[in-house]
N, C-alpha and C. Protein backbone atom coordinates (compact mmCIF):
# COMPACT_ATOMS: atom_id res chain seq x y z
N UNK A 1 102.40 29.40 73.06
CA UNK A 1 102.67 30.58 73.87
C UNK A 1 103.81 30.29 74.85
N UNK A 2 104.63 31.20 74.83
CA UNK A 2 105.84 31.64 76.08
C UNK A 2 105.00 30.99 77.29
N UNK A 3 105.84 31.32 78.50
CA UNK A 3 105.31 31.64 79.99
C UNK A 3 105.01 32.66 80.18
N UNK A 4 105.36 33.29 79.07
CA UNK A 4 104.94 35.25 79.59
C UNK A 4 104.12 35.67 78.90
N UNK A 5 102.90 34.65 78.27
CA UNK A 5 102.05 34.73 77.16
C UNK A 5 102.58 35.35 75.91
N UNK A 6 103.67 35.28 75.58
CA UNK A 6 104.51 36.17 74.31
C UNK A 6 103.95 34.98 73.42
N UNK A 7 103.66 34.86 72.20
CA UNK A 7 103.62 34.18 70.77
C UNK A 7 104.96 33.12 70.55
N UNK A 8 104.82 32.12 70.17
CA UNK A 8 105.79 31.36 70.20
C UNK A 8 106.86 31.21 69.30
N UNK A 9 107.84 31.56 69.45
CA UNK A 9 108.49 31.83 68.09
C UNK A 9 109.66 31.08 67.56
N UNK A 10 109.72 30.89 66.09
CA UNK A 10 110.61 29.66 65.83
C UNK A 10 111.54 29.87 64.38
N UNK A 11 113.06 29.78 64.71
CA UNK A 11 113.88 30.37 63.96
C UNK A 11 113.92 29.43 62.57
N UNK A 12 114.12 30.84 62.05
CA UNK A 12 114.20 30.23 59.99
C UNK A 12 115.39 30.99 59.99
N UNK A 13 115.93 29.93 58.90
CA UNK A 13 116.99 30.52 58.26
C UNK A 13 116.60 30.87 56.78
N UNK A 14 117.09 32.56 56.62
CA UNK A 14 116.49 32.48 55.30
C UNK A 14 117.46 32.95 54.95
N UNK A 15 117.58 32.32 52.90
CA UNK A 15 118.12 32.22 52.30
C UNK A 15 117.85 32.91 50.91
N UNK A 16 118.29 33.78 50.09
CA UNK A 16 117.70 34.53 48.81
C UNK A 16 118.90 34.60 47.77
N UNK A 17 118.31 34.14 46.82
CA UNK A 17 119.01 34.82 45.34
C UNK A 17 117.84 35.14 44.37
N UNK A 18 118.31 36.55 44.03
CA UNK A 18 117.79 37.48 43.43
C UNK A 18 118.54 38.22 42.76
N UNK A 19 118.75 38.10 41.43
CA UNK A 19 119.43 38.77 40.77
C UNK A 19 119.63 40.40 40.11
N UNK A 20 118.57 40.69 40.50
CA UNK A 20 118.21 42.21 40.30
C UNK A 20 119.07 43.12 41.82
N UNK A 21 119.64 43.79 41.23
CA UNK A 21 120.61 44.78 42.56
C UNK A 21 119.79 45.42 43.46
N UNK A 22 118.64 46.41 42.62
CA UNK A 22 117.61 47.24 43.46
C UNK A 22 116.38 45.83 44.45
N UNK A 23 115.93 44.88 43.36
CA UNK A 23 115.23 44.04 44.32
C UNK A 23 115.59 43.27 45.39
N UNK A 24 117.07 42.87 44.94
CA UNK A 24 117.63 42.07 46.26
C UNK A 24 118.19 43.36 47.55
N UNK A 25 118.19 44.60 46.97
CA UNK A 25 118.80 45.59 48.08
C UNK A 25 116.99 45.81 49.13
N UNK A 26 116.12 45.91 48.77
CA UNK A 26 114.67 45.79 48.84
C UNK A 26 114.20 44.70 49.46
N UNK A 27 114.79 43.25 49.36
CA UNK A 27 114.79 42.50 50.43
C UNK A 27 115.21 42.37 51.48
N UNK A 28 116.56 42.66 51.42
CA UNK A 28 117.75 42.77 52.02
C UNK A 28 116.92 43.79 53.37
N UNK A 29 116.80 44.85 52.85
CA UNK A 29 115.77 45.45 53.66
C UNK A 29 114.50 45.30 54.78
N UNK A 30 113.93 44.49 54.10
CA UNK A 30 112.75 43.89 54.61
C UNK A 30 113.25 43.00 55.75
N UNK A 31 114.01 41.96 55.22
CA UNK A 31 114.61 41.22 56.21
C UNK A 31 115.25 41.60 57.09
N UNK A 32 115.76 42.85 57.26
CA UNK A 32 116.47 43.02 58.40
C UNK A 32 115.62 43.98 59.77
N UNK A 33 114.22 43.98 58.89
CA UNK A 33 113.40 44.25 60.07
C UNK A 33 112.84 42.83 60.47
N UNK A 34 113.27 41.99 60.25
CA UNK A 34 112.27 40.55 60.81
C UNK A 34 113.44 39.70 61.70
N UNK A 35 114.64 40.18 61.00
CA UNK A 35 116.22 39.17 61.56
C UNK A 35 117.50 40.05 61.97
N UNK A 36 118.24 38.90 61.31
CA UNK A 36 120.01 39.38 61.73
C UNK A 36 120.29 38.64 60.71
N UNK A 37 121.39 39.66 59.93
CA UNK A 37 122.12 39.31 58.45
C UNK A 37 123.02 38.58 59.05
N UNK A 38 123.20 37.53 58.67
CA UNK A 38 124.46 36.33 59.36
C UNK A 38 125.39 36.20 58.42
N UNK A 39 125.60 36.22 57.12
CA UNK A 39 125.55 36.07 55.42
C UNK A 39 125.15 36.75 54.26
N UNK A 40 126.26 36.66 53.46
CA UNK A 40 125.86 37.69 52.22
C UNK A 40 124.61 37.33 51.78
N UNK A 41 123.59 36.26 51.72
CA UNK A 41 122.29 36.35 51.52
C UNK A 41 121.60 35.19 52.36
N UNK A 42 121.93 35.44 53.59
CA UNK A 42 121.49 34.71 54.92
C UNK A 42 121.13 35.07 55.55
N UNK A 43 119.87 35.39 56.45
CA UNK A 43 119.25 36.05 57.62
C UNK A 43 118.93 34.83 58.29
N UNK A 44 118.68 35.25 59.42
CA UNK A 44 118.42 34.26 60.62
C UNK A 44 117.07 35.13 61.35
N UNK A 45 116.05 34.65 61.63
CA UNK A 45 115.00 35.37 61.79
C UNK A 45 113.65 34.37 63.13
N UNK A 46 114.19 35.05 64.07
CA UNK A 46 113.39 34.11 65.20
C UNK A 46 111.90 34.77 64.87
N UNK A 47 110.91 34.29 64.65
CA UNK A 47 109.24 34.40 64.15
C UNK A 47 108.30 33.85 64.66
N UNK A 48 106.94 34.71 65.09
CA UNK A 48 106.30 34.12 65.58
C UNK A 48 104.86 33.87 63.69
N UNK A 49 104.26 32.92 63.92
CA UNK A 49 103.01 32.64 63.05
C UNK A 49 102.96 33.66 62.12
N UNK A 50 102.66 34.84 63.08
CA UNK A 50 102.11 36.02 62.18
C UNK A 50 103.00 37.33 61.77
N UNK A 51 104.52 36.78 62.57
CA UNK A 51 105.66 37.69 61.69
C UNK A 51 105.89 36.93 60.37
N UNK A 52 106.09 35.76 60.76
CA UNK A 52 106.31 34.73 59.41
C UNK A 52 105.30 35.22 58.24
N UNK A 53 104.04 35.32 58.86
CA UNK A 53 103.12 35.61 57.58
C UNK A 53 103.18 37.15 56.90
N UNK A 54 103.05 38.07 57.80
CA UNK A 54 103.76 39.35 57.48
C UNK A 54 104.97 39.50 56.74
N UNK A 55 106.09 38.64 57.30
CA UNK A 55 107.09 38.57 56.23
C UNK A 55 107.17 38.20 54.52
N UNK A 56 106.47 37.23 55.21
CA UNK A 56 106.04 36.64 52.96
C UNK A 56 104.99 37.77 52.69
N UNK A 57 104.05 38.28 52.69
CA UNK A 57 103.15 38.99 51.86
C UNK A 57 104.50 40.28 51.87
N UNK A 58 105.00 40.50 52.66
CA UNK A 58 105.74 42.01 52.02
C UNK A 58 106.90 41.43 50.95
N UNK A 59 107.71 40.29 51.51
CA UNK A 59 108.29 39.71 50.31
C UNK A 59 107.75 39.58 48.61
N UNK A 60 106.26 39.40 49.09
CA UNK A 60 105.89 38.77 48.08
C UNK A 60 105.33 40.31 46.95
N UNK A 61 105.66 40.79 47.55
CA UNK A 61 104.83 42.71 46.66
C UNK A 61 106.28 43.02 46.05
N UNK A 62 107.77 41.88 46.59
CA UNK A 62 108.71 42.98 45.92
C UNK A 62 109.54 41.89 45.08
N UNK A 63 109.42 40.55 44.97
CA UNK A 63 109.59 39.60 44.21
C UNK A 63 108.71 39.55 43.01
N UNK A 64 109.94 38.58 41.92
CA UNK A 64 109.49 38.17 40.83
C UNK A 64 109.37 36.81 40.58
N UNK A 65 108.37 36.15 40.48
CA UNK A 65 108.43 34.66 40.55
C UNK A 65 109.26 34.03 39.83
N UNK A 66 109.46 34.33 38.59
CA UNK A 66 110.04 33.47 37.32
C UNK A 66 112.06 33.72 38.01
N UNK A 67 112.10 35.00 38.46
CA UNK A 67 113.57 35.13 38.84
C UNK A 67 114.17 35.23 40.17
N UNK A 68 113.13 35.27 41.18
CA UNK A 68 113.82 35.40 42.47
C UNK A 68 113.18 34.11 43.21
N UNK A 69 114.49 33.86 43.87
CA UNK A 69 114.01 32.89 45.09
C UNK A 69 114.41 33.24 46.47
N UNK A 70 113.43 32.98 47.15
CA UNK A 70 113.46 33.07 48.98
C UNK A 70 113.22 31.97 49.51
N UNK A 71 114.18 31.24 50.50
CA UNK A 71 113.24 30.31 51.14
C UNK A 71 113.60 30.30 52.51
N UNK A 72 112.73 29.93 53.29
CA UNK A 72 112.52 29.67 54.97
C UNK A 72 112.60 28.39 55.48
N UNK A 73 113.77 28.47 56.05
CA UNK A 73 113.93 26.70 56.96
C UNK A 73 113.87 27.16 57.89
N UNK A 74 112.47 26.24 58.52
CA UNK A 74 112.66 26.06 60.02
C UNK A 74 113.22 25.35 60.57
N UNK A 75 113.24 26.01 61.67
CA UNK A 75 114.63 24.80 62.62
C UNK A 75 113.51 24.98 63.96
N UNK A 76 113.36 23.68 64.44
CA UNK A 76 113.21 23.35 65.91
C UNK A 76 113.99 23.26 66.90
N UNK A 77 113.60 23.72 68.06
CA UNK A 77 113.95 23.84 69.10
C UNK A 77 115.21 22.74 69.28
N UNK A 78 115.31 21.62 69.33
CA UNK A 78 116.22 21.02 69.74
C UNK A 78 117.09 21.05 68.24
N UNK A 79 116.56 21.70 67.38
CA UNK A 79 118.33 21.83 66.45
C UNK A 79 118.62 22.71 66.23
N UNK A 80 118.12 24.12 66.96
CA UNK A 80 118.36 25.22 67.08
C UNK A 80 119.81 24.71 68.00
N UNK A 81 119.41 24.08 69.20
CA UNK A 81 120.64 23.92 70.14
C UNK A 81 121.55 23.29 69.48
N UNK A 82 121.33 22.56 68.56
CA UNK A 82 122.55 21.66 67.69
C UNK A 82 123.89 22.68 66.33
N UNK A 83 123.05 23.87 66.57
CA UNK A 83 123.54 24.21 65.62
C UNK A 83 125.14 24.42 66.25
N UNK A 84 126.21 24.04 65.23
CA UNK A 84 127.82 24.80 65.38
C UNK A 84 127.96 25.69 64.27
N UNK A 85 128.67 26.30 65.11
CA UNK A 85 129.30 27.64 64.09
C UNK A 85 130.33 28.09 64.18
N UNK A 86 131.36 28.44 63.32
CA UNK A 86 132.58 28.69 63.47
C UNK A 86 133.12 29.81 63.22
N UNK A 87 133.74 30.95 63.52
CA UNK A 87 133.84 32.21 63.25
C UNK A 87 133.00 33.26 63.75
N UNK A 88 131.64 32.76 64.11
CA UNK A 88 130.99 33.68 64.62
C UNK A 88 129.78 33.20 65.93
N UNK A 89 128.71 33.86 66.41
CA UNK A 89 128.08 33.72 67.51
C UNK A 89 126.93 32.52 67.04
N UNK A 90 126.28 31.78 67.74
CA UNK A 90 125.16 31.02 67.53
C UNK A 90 124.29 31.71 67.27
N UNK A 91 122.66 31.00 66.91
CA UNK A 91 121.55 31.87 66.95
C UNK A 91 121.13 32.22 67.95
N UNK A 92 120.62 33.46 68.38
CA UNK A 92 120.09 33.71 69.38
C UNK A 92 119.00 35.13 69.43
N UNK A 93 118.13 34.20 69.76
CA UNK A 93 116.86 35.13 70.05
C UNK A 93 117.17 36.59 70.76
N UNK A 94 116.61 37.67 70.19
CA UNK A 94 117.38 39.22 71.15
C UNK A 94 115.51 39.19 71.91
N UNK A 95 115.99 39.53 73.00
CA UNK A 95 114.92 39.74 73.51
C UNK A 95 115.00 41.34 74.39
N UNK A 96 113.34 42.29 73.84
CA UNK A 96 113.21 43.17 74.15
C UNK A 96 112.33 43.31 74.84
N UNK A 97 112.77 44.22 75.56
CA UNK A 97 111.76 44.46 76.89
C UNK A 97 111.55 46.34 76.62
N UNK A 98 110.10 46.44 76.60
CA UNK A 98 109.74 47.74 77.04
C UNK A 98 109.26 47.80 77.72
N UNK A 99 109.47 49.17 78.82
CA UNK A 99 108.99 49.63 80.06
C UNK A 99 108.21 50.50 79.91
């Protein structure tokens, strides 16, 4: 847990090839309610336990095992800070506040 009792959350980089146009447009989808498209099939997706788990079961209703692949690297905290990047912004957590 945060300091602000928020869920603790820890960035994946995810990565997909899927060769089907409609299924990878269908991921593509999904993922961009969990992240930020960084890459033509790269999301960056700060997660807590149970977005992570939410994320794979909806992945998993629109994948085909034998032909699509997804995968999730986590990155920890201290190589989150390690990361360089060139051309564009680091990772960074968006944080929302409702009033």
């Amino acid at each position: 847990m945060s300091p602000l009792g928020e869920p603790a959350r820890t960035l994946y980089v995810v990565a997909y090839d899927i060769p089907d146009d409609r299924r990878r447009t269908r991921v593509h989808k999904i993922l961009s309610g969990f992240g930020k498209w960084t890459q033509y099939s790269v999301f960056e997706c700060f997660l807590s336990e149970k977005e992570r788990v939410a994320l794979m079961e909806k992945l998993k209703r629109v994948l085909k095992a034998r032909e699509d692949s997804v995968r999730l690297y986590p990155l920890c905290k201290a190589c989150v800070e390690k990361v360089e990047t060139l051309g564009s912004e680091k990772p960074k957590e968006e944080k929302v506040f409702i009033v």
